[in-house]
Protein backbone atom coordinates (compact mmCIF):
# COMPACT_ATOMS: atom_id res chain seq x y z
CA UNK A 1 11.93 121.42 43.33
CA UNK A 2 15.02 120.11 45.00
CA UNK A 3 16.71 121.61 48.63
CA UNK A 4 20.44 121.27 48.95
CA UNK A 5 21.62 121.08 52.92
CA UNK A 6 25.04 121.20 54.39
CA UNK A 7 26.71 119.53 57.34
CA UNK A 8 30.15 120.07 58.41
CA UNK A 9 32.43 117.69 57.86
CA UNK A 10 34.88 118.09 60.50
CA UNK A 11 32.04 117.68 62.85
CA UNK A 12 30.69 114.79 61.44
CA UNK A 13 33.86 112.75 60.35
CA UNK A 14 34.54 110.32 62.56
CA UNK A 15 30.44 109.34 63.30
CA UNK A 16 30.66 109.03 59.05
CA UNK A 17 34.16 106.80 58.80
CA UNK A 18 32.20 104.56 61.51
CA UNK A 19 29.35 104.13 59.41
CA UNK A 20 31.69 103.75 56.48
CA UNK A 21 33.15 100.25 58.24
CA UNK A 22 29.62 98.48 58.47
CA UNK A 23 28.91 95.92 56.17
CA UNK A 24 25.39 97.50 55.06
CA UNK A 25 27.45 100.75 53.69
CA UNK A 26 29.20 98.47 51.56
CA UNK A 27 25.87 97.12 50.44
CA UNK A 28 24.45 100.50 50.22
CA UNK A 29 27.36 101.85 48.29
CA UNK A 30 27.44 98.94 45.58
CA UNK A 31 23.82 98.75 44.90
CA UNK A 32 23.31 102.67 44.68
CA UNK A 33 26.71 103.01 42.97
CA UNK A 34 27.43 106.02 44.73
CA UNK A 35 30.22 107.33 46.50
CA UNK A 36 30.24 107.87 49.97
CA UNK A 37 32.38 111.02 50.53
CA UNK A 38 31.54 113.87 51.80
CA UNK A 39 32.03 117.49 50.16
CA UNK A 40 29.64 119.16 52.91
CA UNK A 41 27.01 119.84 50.44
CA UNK A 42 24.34 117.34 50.68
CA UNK A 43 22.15 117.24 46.86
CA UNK A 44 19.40 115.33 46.80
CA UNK A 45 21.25 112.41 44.89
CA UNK A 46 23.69 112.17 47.09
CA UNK A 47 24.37 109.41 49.76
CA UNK A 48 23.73 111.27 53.61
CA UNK A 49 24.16 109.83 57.22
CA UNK A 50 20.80 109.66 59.14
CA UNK A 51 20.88 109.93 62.76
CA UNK A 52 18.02 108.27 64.37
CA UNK A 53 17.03 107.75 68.06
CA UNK A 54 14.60 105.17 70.06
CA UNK A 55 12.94 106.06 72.51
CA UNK A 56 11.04 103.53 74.40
């Protein structure tokens, strides 16, 4: 069983094209040989940003 999600892009854009520019999306991309644009539509084979916080 497989759950699509969605996240608008206009919203996320420039957080994404950030991420884009670090070296480990480059790494990331190449390895996984995946693209890293974003439609909206989030499969579960595609490539999706992660937001994570720390709390200490």
């Amino acid at each position: 069983m497989c759950t699509w999600f969605y996240a608008e892009k206009a919203t996320l854009s420039p957080i994404i094209t950030k991420a884009q520019q670090l070296p480990l999306s480059n790494i990331i991309r190449n390895t996984m040989s995946r693209s890293a644009e974003m439609s909206g539509n989030i499969r579960p084979t595609d490539m999706a940003a992660v937001f994570a916080t720390y709390i200490k």
